[in-house]
Protein backbone atom coordinates (compact mmCIF):
# COMPACT_ATOMS: atom_id res chain seq x y z
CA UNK A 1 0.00 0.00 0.00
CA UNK A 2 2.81 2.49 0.72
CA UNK A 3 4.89 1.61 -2.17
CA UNK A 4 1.22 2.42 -4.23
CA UNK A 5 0.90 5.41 -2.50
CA UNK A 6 4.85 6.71 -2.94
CA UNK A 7 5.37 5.34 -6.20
CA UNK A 8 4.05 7.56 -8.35
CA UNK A 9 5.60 10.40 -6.46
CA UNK A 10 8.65 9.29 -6.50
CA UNK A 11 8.74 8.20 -10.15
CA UNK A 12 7.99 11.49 -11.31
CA UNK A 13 10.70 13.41 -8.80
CA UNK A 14 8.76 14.08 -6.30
CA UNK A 15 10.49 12.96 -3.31
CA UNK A 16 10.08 16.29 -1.42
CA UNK A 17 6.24 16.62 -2.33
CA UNK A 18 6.58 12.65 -0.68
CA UNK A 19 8.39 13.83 2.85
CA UNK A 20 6.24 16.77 2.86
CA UNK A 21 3.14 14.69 2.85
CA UNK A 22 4.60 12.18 5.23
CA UNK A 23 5.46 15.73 7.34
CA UNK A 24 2.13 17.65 7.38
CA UNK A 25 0.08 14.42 8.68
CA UNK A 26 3.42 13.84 10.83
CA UNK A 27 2.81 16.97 12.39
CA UNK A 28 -0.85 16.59 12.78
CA UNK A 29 -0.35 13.40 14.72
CA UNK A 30 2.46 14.73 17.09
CA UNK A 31 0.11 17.59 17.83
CA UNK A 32 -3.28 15.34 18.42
CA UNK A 33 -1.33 13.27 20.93
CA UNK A 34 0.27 16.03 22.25
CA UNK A 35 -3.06 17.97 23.36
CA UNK A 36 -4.56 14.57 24.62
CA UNK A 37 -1.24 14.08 27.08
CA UNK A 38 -1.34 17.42 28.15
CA UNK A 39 -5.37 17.25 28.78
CA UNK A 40 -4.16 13.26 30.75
CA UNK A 41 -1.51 15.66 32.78
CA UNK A 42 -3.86 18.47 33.77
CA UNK A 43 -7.02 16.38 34.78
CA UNK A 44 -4.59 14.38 37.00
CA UNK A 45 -2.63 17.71 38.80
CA UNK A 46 -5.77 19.55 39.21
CA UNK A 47 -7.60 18.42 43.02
CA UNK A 48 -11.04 18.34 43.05
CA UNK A 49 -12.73 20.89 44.52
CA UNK A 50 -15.81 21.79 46.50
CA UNK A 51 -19.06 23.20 45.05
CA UNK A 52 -19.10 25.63 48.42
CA UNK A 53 -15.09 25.96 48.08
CA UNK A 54 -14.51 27.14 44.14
CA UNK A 55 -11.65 29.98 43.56
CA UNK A 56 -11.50 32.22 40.50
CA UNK A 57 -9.90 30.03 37.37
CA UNK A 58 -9.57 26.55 36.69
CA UNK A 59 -11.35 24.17 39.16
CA UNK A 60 -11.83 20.68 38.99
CA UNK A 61 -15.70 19.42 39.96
CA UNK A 62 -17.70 16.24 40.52
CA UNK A 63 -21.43 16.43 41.31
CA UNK A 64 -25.18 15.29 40.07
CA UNK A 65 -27.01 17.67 37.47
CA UNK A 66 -29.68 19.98 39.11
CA UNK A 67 -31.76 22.14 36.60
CA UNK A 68 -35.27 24.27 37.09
CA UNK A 69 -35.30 24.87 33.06
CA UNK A 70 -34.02 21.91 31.30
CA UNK A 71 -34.19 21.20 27.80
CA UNK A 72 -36.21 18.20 25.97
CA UNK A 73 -34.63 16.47 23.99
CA UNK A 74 -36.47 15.38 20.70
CA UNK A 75 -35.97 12.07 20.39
CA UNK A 76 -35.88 10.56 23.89
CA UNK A 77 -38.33 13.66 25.37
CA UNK A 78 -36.56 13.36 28.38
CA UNK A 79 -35.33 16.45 30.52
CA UNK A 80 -31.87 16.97 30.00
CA UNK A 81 -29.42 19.75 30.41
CA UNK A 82 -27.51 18.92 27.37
CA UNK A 83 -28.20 17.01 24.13
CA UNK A 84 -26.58 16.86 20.31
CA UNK A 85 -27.85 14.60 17.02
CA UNK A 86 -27.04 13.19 14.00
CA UNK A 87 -29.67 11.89 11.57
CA UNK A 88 -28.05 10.13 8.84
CA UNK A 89 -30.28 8.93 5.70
CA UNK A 90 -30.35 5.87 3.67
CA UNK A 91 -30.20 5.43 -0.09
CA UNK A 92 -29.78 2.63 -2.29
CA UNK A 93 -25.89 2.15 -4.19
CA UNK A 94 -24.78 -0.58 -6.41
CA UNK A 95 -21.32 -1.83 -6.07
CA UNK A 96 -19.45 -4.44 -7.84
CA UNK A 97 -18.30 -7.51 -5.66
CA UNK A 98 -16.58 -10.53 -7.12
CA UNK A 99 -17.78 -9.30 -10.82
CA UNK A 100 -21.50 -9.22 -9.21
CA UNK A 101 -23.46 -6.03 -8.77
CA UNK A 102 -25.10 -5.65 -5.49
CA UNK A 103 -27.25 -3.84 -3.88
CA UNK A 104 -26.49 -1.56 -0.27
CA UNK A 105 -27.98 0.84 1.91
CA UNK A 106 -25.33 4.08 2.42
CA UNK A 107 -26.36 5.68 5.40
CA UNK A 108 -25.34 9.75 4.56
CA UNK A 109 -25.06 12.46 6.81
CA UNK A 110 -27.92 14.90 6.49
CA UNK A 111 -28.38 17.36 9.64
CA UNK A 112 -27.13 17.39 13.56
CA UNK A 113 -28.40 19.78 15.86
CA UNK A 114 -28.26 20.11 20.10
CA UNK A 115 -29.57 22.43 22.63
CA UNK A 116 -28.07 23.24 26.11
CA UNK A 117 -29.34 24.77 29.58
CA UNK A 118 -27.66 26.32 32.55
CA UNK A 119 -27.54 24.30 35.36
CA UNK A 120 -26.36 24.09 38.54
CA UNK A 121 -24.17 20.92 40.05
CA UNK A 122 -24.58 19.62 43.31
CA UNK A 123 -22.50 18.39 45.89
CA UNK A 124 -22.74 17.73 50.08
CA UNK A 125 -21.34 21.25 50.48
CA UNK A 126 -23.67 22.77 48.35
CA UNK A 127 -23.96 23.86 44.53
CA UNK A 128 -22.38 26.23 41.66
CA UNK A 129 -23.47 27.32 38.47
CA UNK A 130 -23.08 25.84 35.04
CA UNK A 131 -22.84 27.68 32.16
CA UNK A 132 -22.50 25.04 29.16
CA UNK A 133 -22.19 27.47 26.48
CA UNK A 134 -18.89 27.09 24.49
CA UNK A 135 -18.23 23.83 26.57
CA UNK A 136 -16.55 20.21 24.98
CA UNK A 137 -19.50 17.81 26.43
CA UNK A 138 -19.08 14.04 26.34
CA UNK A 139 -22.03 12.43 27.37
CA UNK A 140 -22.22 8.69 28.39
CA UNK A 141 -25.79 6.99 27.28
CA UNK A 142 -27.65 7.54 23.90
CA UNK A 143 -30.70 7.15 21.93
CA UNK A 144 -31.56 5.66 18.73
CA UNK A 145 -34.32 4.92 16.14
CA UNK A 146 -34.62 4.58 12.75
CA UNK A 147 -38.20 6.81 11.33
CA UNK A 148 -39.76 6.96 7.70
CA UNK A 149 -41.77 9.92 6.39
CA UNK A 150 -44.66 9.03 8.58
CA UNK A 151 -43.02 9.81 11.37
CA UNK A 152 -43.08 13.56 12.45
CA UNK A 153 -39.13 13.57 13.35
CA UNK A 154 -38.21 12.89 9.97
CA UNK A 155 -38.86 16.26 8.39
CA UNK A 156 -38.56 17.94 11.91
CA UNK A 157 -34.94 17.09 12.63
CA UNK A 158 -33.59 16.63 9.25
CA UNK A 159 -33.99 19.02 5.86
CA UNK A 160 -37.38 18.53 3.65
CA UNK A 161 -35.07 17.49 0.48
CA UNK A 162 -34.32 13.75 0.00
CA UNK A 163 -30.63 12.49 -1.02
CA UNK A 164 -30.70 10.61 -4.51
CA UNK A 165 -31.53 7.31 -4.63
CA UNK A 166 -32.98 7.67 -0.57
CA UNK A 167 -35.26 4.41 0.43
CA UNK A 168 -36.99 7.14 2.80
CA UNK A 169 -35.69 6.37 6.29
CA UNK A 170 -33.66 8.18 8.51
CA UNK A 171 -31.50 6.56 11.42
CA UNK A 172 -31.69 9.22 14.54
CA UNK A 173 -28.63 9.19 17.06
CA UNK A 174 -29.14 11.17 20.25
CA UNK A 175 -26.47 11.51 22.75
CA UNK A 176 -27.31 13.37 26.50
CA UNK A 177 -26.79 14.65 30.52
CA UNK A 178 -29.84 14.40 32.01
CA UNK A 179 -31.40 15.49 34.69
CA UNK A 180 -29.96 14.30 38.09
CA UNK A 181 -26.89 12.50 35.87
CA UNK A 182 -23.88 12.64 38.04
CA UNK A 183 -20.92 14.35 35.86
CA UNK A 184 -17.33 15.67 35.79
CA UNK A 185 -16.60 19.71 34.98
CA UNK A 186 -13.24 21.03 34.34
CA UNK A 187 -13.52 24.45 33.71
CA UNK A 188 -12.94 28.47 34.12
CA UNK A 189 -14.99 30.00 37.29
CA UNK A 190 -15.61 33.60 36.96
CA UNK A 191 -18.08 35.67 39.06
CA UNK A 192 -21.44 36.47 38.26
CA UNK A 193 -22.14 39.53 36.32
CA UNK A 194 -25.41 39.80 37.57
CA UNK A 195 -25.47 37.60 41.24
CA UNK A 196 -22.88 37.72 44.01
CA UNK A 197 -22.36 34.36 43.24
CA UNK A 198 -19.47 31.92 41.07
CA UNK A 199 -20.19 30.87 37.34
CA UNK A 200 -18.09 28.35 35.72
CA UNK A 201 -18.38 29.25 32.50
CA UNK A 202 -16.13 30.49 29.75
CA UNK A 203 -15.20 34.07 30.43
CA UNK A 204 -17.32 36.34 28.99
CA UNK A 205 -15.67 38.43 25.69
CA UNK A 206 -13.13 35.86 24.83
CA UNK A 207 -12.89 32.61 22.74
CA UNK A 208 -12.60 29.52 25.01
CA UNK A 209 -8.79 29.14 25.55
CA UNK A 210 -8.53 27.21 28.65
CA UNK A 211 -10.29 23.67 28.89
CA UNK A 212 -14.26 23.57 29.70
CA UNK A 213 -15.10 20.14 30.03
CA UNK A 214 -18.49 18.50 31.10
CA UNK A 215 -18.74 14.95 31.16
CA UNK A 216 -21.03 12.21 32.06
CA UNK A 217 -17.84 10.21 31.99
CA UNK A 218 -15.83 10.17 35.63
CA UNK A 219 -12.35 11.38 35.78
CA UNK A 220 -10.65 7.59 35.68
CA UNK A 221 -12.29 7.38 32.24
CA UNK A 222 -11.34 9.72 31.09
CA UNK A 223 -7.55 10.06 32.07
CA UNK A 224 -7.73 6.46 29.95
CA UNK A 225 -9.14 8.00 26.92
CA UNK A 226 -6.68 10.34 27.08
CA UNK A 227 -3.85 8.16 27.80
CA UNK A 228 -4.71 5.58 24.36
CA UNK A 229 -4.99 8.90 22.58
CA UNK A 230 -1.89 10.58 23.14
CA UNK A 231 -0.52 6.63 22.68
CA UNK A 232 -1.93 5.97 19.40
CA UNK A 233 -0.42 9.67 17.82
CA UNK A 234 2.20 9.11 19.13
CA UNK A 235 3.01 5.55 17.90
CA UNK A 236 1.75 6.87 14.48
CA UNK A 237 3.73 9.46 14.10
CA UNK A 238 6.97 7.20 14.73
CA UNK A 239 5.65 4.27 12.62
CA UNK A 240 4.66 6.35 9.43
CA UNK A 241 7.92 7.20 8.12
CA UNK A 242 9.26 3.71 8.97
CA UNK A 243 6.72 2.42 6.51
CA UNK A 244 7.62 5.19 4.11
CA UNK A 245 11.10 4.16 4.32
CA UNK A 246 10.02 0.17 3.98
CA UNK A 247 7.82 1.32 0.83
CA UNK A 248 10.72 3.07 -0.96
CA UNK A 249 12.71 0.25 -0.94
CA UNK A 250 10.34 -2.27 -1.76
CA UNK A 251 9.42 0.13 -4.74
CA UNK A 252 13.40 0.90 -5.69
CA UNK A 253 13.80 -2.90 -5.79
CA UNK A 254 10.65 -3.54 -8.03
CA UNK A 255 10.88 -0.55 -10.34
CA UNK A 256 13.50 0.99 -12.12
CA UNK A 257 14.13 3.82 -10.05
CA UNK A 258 16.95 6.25 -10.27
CA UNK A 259 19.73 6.18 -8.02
CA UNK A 260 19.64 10.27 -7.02
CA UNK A 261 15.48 10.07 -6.29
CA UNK A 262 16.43 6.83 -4.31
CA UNK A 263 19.37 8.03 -2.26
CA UNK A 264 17.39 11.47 -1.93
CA UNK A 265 14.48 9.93 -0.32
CA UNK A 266 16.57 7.52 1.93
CA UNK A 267 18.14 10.68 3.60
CA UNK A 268 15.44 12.76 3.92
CA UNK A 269 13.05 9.84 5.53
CA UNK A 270 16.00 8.84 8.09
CA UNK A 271 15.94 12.89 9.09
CA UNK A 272 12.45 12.20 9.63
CA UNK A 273 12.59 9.03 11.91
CA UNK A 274 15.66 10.77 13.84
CA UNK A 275 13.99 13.97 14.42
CA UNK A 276 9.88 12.27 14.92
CA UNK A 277 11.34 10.83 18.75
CA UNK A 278 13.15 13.86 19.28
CA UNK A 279 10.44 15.82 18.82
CA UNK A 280 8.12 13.86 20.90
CA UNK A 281 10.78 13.60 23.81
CA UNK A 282 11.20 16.97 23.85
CA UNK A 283 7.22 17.68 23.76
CA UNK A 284 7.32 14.52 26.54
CA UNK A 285 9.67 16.41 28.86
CA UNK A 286 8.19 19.89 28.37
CA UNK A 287 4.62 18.62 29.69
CA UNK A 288 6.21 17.04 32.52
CA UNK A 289 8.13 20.31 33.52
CA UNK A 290 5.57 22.62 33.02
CA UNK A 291 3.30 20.44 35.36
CA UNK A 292 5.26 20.34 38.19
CA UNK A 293 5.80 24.06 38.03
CA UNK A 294 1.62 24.52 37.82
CA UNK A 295 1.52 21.89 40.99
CA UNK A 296 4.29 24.32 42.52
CA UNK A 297 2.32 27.36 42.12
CA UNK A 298 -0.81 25.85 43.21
CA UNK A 299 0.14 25.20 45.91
CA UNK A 300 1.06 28.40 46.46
CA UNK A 301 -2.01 29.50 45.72
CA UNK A 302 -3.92 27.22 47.83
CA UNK A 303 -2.12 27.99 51.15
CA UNK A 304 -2.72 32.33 49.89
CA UNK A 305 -5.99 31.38 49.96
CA UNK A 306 -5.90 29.58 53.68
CA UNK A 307 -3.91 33.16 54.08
CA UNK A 308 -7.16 35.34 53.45
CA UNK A 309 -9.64 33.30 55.52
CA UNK A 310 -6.68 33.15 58.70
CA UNK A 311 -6.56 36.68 58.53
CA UNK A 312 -10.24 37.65 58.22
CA UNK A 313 -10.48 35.01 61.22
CA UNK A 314 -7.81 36.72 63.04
CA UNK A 315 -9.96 40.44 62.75
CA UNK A 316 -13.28 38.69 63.89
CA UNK A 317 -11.96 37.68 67.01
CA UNK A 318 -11.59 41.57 68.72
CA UNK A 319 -14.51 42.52 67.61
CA UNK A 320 -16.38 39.61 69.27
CA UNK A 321 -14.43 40.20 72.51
CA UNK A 322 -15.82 44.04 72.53
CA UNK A 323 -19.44 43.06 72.35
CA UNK A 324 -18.74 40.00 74.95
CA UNK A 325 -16.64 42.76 77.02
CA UNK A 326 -19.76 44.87 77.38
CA UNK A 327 -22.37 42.08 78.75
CA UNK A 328 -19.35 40.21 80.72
CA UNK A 329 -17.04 42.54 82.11
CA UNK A 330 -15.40 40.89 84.78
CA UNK A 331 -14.56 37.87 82.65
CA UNK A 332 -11.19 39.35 82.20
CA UNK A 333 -8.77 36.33 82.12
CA UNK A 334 -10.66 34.62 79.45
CA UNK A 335 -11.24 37.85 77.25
CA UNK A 336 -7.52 38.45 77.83
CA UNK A 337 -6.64 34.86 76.82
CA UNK A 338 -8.33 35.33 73.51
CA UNK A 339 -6.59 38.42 73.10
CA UNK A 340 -3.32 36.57 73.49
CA UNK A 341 -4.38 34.14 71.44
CA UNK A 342 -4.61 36.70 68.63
CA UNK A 343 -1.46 38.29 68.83
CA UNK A 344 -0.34 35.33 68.44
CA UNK A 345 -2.42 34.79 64.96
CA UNK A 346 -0.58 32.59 62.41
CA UNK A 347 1.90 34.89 60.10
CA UNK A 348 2.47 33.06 56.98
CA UNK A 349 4.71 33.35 54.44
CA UNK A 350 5.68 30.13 52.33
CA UNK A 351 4.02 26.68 52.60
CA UNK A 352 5.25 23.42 54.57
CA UNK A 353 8.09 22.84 57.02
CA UNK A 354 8.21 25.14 60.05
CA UNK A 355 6.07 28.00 58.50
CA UNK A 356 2.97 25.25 58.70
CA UNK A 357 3.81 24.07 62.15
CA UNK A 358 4.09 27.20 62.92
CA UNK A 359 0.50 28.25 61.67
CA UNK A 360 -1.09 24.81 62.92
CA UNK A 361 -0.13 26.21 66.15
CA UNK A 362 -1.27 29.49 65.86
CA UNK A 363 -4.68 28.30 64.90
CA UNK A 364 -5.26 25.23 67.66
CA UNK A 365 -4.18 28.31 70.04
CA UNK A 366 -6.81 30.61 68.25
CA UNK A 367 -9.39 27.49 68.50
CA UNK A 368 -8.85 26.54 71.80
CA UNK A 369 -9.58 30.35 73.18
CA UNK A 370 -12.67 30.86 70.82
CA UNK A 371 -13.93 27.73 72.29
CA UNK A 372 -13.51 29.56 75.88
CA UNK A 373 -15.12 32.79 74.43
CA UNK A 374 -18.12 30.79 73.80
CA UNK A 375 -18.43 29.39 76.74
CA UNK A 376 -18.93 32.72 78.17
CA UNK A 377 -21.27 33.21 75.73
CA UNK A 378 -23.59 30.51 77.09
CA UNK A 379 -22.99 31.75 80.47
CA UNK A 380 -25.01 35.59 78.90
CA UNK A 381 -27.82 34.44 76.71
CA UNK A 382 -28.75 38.18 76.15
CA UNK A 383 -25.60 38.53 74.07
CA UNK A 384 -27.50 35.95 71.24
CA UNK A 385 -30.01 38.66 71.52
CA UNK A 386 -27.67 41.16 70.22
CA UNK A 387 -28.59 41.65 66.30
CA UNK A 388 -23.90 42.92 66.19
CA UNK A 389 -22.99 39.75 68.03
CA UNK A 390 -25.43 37.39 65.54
CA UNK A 391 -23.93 38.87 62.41
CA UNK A 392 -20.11 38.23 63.86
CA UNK A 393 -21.07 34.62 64.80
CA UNK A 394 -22.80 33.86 60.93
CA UNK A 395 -19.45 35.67 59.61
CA UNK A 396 -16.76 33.69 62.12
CA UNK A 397 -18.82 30.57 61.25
CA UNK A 398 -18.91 31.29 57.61
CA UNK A 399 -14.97 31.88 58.06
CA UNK A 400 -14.41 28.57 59.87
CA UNK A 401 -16.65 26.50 56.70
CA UNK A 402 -14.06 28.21 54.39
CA UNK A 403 -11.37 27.60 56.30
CA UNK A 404 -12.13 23.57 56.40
CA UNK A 405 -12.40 23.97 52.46
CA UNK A 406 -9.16 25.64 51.67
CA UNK A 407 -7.25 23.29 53.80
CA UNK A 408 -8.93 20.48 52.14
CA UNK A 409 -7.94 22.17 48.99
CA UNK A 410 -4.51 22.94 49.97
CA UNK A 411 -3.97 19.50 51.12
CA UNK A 412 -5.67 17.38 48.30
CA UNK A 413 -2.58 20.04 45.69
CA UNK A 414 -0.01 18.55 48.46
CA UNK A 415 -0.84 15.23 47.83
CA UNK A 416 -0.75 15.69 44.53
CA UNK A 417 2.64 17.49 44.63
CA UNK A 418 4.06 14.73 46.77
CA UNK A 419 2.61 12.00 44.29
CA UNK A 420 4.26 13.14 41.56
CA UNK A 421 8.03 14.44 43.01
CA UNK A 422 8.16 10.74 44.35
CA UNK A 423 7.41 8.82 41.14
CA UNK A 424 9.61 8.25 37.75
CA UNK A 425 10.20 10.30 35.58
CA UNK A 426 8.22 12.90 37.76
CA UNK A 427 11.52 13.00 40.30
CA UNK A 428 13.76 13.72 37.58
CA UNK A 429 12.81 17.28 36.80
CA UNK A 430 11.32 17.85 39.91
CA UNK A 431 14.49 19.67 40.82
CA UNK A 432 14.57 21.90 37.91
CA UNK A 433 11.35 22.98 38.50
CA UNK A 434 11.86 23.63 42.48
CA UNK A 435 9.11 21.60 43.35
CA UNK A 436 9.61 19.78 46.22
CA UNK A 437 7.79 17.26 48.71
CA UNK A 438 5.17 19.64 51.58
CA UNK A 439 3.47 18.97 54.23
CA UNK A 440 -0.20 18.10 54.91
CA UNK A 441 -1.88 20.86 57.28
CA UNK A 442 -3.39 19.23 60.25
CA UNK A 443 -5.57 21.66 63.12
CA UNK A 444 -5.96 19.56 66.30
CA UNK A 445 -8.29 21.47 67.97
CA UNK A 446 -9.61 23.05 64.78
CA UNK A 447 -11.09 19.65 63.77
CA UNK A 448 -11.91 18.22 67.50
CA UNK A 449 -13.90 21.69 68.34
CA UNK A 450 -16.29 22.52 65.66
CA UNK A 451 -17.39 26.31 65.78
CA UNK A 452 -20.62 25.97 68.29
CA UNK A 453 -23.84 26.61 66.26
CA UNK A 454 -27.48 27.69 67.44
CA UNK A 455 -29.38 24.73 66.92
CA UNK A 456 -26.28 22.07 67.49
């Protein structure tokens, strides 16, 4: 088949039209693999995160499907939140087979079509919004029938004119995330332009450049697909110009073909399988580099973000005491002790090693004289009376919820710094990239004393 193929090229001179063929879909194959590694790397570097707990840009979701305005979709007319289709029609070909003409039914193309909704995905912390539009979407189950003209989807979801030689059915694929489906997003969050509220979505203005994923698929699957995809290019782009090069012999050997076009088409396909490995190596390596330095600086940005809710934490606490000061005066060695306690508030600078010790410490100390604080509390029930003292406790216990996020978050990008500085060929760079092995954030008396609630 090659030697058919390269033949004729090369009989005629055309050795460089030949390696610049064998180049362009070369090129096209490093590149397909190369965005399906890199898509492989990212899902596995990025944590998941909480609906409750999402940060401005790329976040990483799992969740069901929750929607007050679905869509229907035509074929199955159940409520969905996403759904595409293809109706291909059929029409009668002959084709010659062993000297015999037969009959077959070629099923053509004809229309697609899909509809989307916002909706929101749900997890136990809570939900975000989903804006689909501009989203890839891979959806899991599908639909199918085949209609004739008597059937109202026939002219409704494809065009009114026939294809030649049609035998007047269509065959109707639908593929769709329905209602309640559980799925997988991997996408941009921005804020609302019209609610105080986060929108993963793609930002609003610009093309989608960043990956917006939905998928009914979980995040094992598709880390696979992925995986055979970037394998496949890959391999293909290695083994095509070996088969060039195994198809210019076989044809120099069974035509008469001149020793210039031969020798000229030897050297320029052994560039080709030198440089194809190179190339992917290099690709390889880069991917692997530039990961570890994303993992770095999210990490970075995870413990920033611990950073904010520590310090707005760390401002609550004298305002509290001044309210509790006024109903409980002479409760001076706890109010004191809290005091204390935040001077003493956790001063961070760079994750792991001492600086995390140092703010575990700062926050168990922080914990264990809120915990006293309220205590006092109990001991004054006209202070729940007080409409100041109410707001502070909703805002210190919305802190605290944010706080148990973040460090969830900043642990889970630990973990998956650690995973990948300890494994080959991960350990390799890891150096180059000053990414290094952290430590997981533990609160002692953050997680034995939960923030007291009304109503707990």
């Amino acid at each position: 088949m090659i030697a058919f193929v390269s033949g004729p090229i090369l009989t005629t001179g055309g050795e460089w039209l030949l390696m610049g063929i064998v180049l362009l879909v070369m090129v096209s194959s490093i590149a397909g693999g190369y965005k399906s590694f890199k898509r492989k790397r990212l899902l596995e570097n990025i944590p998941t995160s909480k609906a409750a707990g999402v940060t401005m840009g790329l976040n990483e979701l799992k969740g069901r499907v929750r929607c007050d305005n679905p869509e229907i979709a035509p074929l199955s007319g159940k409520p969905v939140v996403y759904y595409e289709y293809e109706v291909k029609e059929g029409s009668e070909v002959v084709r010659e087979r062993n000297g015999r003409r037969v009959r077959e039914t070629n099923w053509e193309q004809v229309s697609t079509g899909r509809g989307r909704a916002a909706f929101r995905l749900v997890d136990e912390t809570g939900d975000v919004l989903i804006q689909p539009y501009g989203a890839e979407v891979i959806c899991r189950g599908q639909a199918q029938r085949t209609v004739d003209q008597l059937d109202p989807l026939y002219y409704e979801l494809g065009p009114k004119r026939a294809v030649s030689g049609s035998i007047g059915k269509r065959a109707i694929v639908e593929r769709s995330i329905r209602q309640g489906e559980s799925v997988y997003v991997m996408g941009p969050v921005e804020a609302h332009t019209e609610r105080p509220e986060p929108v993963v979505q793609v930002p609003w203005g610009r093309e989608a450049g960043e990956l917006f994923l939905i998928s009914a698929l979980g995040e094992r699957e598709l880390i696979k697909r992925y995986n055979r995809a970037a394998t496949k290019s890959f391999f293909g782009a290695i083994v095509l110009p070996l088969l060039v090069l195994w198809g210019i012999v076989e044809f120099w050997y069974a035509e008469n073909l001149s020793q210039t076009t031969f020798d000229t088409a030897i050297v320029l396909t052994a560039a080709v399988i030198v440089l194809v490995p190179l190339i992917i190596a290099f690709l390889y390596l880069q991917s692997l580099y530039n990961g570890l330095v994303e993992l770095r600086n999210r990490v970075h940005r995870a413990w920033a973000m611990l950073d904010v809710e520590f310090k707005r934490r760390h401002d609550l606490i004298p305002r509290l005491v001044r309210i509790v000061e006024t109903a409980a005066s002479h409760e001076k060695e706890v109010l004191k002790a809290v005091v204390n306690a935040r001077m003493e508030g956790p001063s961070t600078s760079d994750p792991g090693g001492e600086d995390a010790r140092r703010l575990a410490r700062a926050v168990d100390s922080q914990t264990e004289a809120l915990d006293k604080l309220f205590a006092v509390t109990e001991r004054y029930p006209t202070l729940k009376t007080e409409p100041l003292f109410t707001k502070l406790m909703e805002q210190l216990v919305a802190c605290e919820d944010q706080i148990a996020l973040a460090r969830g978050f900043y642990n889970d990008s630990v973990e998956c710094v650690n995973n990948r500085v300890s494994t080959f060929p991960d350990m390799l760079l890891a150096p180059l990239a000053k990414t290094k092995k952290e430590d997981l954030l533990s609160f002692a008396e953050f997680e034995k004393k939960p923030l007291h609630r009304d109503g707990d």
